[in-house]
C-alpha atoms as a PDB file:
ATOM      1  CA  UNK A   1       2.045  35.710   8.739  1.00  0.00           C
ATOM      2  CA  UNK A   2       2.173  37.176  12.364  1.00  0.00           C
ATOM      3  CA  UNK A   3       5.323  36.778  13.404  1.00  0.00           C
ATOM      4  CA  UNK A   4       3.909  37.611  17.607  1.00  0.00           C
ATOM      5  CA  UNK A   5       1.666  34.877  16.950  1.00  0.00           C
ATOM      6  CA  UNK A   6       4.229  32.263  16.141  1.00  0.00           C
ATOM      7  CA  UNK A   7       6.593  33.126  18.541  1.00  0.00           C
ATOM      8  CA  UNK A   8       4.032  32.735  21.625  1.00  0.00           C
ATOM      9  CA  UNK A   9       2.947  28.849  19.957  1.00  0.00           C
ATOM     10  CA  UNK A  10       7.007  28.361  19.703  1.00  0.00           C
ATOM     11  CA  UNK A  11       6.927  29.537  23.810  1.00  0.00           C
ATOM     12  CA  UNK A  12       4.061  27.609  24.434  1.00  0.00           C
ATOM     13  CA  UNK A  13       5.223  24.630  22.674  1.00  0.00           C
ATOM     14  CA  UNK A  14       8.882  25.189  24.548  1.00  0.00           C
ATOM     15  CA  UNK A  15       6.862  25.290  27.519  1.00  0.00           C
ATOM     16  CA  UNK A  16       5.179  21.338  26.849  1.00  0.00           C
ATOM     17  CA  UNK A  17       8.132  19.942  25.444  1.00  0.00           C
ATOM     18  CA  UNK A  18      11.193  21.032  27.560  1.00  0.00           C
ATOM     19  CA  UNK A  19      11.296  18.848  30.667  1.00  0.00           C
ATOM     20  CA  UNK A  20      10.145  15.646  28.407  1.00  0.00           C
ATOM     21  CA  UNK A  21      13.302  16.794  25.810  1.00  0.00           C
ATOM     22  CA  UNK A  22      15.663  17.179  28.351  1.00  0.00           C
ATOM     23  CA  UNK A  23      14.547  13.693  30.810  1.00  0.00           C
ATOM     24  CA  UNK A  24      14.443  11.850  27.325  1.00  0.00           C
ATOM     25  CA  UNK A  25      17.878  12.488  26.410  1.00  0.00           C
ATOM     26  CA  UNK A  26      19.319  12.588  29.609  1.00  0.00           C
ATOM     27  CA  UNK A  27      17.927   9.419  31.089  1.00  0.00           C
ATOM     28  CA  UNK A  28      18.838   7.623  27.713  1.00  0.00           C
ATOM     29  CA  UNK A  29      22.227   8.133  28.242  1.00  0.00           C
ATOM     30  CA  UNK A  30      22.725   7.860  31.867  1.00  0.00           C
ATOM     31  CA  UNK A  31      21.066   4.530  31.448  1.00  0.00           C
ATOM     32  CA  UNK A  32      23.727   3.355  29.377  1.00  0.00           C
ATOM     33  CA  UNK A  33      26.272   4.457  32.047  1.00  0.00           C
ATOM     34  CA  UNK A  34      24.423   2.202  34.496  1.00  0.00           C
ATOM     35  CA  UNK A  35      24.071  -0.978  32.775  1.00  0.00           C
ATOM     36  CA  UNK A  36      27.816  -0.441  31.682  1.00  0.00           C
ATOM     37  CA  UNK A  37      28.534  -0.232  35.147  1.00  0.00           C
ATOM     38  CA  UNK A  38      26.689  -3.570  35.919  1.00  0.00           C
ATOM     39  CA  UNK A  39      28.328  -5.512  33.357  1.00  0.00           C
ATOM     40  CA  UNK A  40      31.886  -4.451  34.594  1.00  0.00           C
ATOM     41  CA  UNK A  41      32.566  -0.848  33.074  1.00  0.00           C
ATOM     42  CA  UNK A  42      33.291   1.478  35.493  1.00  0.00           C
ATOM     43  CA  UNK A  43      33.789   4.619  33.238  1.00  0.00           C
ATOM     44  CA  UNK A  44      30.624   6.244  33.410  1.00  0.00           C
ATOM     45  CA  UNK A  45      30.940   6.082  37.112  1.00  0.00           C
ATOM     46  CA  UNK A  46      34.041   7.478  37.324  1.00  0.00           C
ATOM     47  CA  UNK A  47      33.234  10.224  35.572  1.00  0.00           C
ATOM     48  CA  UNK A  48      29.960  11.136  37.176  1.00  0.00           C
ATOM     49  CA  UNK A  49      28.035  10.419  34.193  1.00  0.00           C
ATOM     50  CA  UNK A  50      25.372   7.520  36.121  1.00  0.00           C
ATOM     51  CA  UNK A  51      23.333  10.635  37.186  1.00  0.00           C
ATOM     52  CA  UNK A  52      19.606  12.120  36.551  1.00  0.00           C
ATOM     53  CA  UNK A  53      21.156  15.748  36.642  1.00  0.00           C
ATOM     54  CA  UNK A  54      20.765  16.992  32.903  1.00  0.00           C
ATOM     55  CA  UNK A  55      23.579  19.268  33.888  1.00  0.00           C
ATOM     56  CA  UNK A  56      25.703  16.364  33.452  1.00  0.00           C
ATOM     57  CA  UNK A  57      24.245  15.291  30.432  1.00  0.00           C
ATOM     58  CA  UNK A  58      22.624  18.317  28.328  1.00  0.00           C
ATOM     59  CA  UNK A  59      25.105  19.138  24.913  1.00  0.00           C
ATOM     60  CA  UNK A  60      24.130  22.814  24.036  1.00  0.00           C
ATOM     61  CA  UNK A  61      23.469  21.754  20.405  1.00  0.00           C
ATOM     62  CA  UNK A  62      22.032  18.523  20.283  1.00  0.00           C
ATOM     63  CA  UNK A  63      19.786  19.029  23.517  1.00  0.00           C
ATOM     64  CA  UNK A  64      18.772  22.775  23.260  1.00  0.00           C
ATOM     65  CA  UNK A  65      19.808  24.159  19.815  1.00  0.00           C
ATOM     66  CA  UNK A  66      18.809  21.278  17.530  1.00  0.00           C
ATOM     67  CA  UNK A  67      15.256  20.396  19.053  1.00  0.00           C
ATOM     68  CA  UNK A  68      14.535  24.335  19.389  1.00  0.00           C
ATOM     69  CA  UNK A  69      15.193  24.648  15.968  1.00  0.00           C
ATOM     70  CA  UNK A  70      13.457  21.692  14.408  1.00  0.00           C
ATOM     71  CA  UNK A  71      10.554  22.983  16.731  1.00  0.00           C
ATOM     72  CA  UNK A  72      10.585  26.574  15.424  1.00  0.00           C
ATOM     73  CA  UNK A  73      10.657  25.229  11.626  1.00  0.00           C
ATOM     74  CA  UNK A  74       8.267  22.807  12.337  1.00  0.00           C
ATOM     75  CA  UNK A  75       5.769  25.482  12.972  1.00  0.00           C
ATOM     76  CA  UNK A  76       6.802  27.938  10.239  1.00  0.00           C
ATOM     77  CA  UNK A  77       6.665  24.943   7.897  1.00  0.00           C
ATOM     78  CA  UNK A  78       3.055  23.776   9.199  1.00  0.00           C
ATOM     79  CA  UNK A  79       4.081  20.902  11.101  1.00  0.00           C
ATOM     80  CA  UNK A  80       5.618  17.193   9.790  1.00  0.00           C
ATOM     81  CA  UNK A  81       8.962  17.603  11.117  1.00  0.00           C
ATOM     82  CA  UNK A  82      10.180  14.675  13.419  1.00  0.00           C
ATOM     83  CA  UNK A  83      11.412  16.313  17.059  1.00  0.00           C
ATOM     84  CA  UNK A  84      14.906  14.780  18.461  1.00  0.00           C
ATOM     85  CA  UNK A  85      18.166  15.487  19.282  1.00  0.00           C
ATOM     86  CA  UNK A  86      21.079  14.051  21.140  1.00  0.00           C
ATOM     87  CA  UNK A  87      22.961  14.336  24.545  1.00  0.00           C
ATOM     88  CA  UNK A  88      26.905  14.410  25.588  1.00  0.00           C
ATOM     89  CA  UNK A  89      27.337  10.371  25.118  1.00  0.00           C
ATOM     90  CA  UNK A  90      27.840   8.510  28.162  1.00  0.00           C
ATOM     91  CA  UNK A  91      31.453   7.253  27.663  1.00  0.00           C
ATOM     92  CA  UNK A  92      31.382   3.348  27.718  1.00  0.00           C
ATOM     93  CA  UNK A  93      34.664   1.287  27.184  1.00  0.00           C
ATOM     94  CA  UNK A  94      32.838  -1.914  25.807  1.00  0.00           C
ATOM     95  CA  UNK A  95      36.855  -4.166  26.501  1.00  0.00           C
ATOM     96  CA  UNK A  96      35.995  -3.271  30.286  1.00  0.00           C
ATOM     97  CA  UNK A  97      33.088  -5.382  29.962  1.00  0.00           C
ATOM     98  CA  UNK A  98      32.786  -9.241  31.327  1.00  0.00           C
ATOM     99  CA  UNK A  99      31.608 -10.266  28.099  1.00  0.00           C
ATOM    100  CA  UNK A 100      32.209  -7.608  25.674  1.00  0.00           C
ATOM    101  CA  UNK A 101      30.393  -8.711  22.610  1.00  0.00           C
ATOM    102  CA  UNK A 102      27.646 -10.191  24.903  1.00  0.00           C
ATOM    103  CA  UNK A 103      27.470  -7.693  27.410  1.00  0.00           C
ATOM    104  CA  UNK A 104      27.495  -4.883  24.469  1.00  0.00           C
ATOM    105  CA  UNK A 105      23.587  -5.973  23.395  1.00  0.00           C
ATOM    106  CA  UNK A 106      22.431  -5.068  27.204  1.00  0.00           C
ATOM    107  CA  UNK A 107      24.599  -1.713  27.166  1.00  0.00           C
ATOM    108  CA  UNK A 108      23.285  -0.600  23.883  1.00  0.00           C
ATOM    109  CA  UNK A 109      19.739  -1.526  24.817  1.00  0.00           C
ATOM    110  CA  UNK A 110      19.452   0.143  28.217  1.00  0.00           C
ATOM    111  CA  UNK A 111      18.718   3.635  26.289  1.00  0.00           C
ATOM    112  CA  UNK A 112      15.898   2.191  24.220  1.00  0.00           C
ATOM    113  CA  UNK A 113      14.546   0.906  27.184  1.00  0.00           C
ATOM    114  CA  UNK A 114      14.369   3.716  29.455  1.00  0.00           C
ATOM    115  CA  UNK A 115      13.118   5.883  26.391  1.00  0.00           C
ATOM    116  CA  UNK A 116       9.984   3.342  26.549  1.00  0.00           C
ATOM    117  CA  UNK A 117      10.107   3.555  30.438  1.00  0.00           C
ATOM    118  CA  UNK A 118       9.571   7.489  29.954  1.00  0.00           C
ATOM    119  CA  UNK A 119       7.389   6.868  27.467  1.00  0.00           C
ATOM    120  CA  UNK A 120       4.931   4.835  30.189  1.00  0.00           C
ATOM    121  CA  UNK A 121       5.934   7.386  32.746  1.00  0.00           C
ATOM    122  CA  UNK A 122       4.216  10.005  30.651  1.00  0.00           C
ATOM    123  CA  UNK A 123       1.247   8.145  29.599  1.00  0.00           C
ATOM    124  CA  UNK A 124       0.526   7.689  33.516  1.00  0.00           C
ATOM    125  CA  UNK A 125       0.835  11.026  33.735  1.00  0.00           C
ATOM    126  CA  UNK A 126      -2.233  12.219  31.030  1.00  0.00           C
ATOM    127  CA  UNK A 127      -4.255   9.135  32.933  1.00  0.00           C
ATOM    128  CA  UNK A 128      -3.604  11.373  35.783  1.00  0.00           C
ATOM    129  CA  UNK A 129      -4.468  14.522  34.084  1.00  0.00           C
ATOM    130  CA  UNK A 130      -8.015  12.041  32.935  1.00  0.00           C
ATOM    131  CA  UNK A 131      -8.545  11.806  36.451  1.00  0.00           C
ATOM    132  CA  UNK A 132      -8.396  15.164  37.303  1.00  0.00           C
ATOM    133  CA  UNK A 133     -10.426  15.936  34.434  1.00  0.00           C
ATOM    134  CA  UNK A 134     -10.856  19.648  34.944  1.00  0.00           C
ATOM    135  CA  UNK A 135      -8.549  20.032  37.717  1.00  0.00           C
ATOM    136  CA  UNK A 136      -5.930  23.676  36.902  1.00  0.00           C
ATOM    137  CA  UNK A 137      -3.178  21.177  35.928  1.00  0.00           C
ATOM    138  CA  UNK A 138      -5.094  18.908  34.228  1.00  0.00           C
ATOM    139  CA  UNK A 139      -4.826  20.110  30.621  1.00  0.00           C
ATOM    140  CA  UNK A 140      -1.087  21.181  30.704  1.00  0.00           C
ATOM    141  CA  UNK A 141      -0.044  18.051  32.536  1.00  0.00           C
ATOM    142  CA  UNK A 142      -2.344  16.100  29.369  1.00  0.00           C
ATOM    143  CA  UNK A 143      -0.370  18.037  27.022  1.00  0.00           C
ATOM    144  CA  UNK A 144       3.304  17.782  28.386  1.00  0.00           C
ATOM    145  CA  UNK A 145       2.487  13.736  28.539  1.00  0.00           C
ATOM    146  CA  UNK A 146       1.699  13.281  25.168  1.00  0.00           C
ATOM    147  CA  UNK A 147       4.546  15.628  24.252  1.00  0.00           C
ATOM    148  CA  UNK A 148       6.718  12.816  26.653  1.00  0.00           C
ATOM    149  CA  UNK A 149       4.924   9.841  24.898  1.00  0.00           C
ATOM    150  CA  UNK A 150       6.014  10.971  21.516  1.00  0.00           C
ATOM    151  CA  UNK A 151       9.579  12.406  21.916  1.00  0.00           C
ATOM    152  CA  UNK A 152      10.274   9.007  23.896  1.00  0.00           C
ATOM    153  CA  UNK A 153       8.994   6.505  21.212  1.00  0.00           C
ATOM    154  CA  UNK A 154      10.981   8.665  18.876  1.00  0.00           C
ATOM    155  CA  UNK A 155      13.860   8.559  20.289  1.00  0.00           C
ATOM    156  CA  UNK A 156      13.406   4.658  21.375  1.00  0.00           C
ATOM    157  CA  UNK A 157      12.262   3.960  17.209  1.00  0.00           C
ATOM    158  CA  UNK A 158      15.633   6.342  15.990  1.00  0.00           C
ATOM    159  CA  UNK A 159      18.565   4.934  18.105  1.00  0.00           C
ATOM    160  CA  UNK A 160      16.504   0.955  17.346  1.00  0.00           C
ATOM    161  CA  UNK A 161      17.776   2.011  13.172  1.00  0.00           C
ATOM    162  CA  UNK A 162      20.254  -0.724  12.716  1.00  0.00           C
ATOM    163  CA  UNK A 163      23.465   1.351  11.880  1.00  0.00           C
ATOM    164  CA  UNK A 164      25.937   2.275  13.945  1.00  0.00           C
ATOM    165  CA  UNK A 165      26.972   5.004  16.462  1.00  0.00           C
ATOM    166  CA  UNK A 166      23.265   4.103  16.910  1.00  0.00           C
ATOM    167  CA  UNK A 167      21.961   1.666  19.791  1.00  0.00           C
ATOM    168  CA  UNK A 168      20.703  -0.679  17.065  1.00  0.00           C
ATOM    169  CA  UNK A 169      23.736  -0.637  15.067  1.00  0.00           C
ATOM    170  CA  UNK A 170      25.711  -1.852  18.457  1.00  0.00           C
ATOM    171  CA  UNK A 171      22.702  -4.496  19.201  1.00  0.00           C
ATOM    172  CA  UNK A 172      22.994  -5.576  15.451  1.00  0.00           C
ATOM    173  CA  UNK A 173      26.922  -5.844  16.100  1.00  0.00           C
ATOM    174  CA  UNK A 174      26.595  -7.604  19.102  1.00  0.00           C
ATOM    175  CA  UNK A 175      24.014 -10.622  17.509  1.00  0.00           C
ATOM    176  CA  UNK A 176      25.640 -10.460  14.382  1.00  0.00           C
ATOM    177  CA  UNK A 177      28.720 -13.625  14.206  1.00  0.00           C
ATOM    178  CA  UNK A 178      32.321 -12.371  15.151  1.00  0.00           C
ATOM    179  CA  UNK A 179      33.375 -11.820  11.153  1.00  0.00           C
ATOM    180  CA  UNK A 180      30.347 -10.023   9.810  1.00  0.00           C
ATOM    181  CA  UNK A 181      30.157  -8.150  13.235  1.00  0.00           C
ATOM    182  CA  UNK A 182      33.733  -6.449  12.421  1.00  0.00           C
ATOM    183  CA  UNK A 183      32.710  -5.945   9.311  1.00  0.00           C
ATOM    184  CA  UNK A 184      29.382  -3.940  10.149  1.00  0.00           C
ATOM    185  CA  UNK A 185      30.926  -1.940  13.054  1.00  0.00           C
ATOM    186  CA  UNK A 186      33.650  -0.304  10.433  1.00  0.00           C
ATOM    187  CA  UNK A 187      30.292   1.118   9.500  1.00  0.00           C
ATOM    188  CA  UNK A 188      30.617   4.174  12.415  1.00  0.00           C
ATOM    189  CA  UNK A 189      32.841   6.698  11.404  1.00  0.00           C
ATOM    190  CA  UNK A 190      30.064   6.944   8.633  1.00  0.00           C
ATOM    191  CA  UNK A 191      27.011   6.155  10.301  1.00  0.00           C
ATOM    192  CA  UNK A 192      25.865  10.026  11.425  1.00  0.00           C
ATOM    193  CA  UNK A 193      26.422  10.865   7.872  1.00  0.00           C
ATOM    194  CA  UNK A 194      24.619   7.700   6.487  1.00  0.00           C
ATOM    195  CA  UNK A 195      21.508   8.890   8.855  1.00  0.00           C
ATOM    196  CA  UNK A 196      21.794  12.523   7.605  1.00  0.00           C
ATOM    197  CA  UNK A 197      20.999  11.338   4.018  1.00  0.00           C
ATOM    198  CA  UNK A 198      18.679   9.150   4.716  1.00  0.00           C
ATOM    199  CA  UNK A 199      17.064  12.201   6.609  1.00  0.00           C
ATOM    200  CA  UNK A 200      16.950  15.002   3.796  1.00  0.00           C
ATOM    201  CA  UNK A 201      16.481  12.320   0.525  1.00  0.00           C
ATOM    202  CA  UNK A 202      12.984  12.455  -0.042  1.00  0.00           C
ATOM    203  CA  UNK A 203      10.505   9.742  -0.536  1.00  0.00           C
ATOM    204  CA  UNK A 204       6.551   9.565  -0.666  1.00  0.00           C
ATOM    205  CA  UNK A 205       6.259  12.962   0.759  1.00  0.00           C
ATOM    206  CA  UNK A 206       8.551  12.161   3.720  1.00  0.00           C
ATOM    207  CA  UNK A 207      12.040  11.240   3.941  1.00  0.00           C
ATOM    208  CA  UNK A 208      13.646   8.126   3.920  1.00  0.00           C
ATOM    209  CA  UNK A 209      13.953   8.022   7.495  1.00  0.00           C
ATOM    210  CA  UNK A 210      10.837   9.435   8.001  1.00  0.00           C
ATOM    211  CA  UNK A 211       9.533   6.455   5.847  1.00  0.00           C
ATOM    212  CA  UNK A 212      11.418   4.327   8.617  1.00  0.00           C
ATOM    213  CA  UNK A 213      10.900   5.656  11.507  1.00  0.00           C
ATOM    214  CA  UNK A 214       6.562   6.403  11.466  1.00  0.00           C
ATOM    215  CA  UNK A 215       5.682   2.924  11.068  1.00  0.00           C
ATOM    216  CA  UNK A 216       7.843   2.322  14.468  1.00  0.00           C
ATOM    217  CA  UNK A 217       6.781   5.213  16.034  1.00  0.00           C
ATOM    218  CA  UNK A 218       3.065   4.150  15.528  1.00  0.00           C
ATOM    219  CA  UNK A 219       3.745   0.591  16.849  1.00  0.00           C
ATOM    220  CA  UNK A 220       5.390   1.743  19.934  1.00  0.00           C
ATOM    221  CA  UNK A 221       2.746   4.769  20.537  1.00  0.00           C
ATOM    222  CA  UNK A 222       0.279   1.834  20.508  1.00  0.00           C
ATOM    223  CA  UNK A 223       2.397  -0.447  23.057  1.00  0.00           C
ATOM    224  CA  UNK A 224       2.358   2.444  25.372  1.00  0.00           C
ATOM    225  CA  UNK A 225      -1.053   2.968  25.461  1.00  0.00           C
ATOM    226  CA  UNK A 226      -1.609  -0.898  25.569  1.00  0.00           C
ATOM    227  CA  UNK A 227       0.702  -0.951  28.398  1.00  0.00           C
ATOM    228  CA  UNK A 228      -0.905   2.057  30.552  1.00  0.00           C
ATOM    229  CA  UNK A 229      -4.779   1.260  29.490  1.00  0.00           C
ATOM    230  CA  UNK A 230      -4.649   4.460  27.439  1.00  0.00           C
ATOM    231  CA  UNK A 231      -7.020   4.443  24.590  1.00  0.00           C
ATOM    232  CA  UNK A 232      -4.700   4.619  21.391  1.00  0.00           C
ATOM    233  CA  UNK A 233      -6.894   6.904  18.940  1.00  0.00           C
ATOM    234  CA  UNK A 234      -7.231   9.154  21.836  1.00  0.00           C
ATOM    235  CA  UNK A 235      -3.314   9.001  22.318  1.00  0.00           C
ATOM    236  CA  UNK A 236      -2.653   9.678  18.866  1.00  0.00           C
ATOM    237  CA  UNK A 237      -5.340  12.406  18.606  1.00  0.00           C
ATOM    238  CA  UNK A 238      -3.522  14.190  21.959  1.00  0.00           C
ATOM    239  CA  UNK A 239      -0.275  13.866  20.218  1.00  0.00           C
ATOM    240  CA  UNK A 240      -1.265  15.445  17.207  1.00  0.00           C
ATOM    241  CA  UNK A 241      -2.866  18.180  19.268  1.00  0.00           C
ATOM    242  CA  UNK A 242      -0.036  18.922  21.062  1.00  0.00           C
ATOM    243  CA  UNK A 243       2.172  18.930  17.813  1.00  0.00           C
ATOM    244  CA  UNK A 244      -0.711  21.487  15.533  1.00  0.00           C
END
């Protein structure tokens, strides 16, 4: 095993994947700060937290250390390993809201949403990089696209997972009727735990979450290229070009 060689593919792969990490995360949660604010909260506001600054957003761990390190194992491994990680949550007092229970659905959703925003953002940009065809930054700005596609619709398919801290768990609270809603939200102070098993407990040669999360990931890698005229197959082959 050459140790150089890995380390300049763990660079290079850095190199794609940092600015679509960091906007991904970042965005996600300063989205949530904005729709709060819409709907009544002012919290997020107050604290400076409706910004695109990643200064304001980036947690050491859970947008640097984590994805660096799934990254790195990912290649010493041979690839497999599903890329994310996590920002400094926007803080969102859901009682500030007109409608709390109502208004909590359009909060939670925002993130989601601007994940698949990104998502088409990055897709435009490997049309672009089509269109330039063998232009300098044609084949780097391909690359970092795809690696925006796919850390998006990841992100967008994981914080969709029904259970909460997660987006999905607060949309599935929201929807669900006043009694079982209380019910399901005593769920949280459990829910990063819950997702941690399902994570490492294997099943068909992935993980439970894995097992999740690739059927989602598919569907929304195919909306995006739907969406942005993008030939799927080729998507999906740039993807898994990007992540070799």
């Amino acid at each position: 095993m050459d140790i150089a060689l890995i380390v300049q593919e763990v660079i290079q792969k850095i190199t794609i994947f940092a600015l679509p990490v960091i906007f991904a995360i970042t965005l996600h949660e300063a989205a949530h700060g904005y729709v709060a604010r819409f709907f009544g909260d002012m919290t997020a506001a107050a604290t400076g937290r409706i910004t695109a600054n990643p200064l304001k957003h980036i947690d050491p761990v859970g947008t640097i250390l984590v994805p660096l390190v799934i990254l790195l194992t990912s290649k010493l491994l041979g690839g497999g390993m599903i890329l994310f990680g996590w920002a400094k949550p926007v803080p969102v007092n859901f009682g500030r809201l007109r409608r709390p229970k109502q208004d909590m659905l359009w909060v939670a959703a925002a993130g989601p949403g601007m994940n698949f925003v990104m998502a088409v953002f990055w897709a435009l940009m490997i049309q672009l990089a089509i269109t330039l065809h063998s232009g300098f930054f044609s084949k780097p700005m391909a690359y970092m696209g795809a690696a925006g596609v796919f850390i998006n619709v990841i992100l967008m398919a994981l914080n969709l997972i029904p259970l909460p801290p997660l987006d999905g768990g607060r949309i599935a609270v929201s929807l669900l009727p006043m009694k079982q809603a209380m019910q399901f939200a005593r769920l949280e102070p459990y829910g990063l735990f819950i997702l941690l098993g399902l994570m490492f407990i294997p099943i068909g040669g992935t993980s439970i979450l894995g097992f999740i999360l690739w059927p989602l990931i598919s569907v929304f890698i195919g909306l995006t290229a739907l969406v942005t005229g993008l030939d799927s197959t080729q998507l999906v082959g740039l993807i898994q070009l990007v992540l070799s």
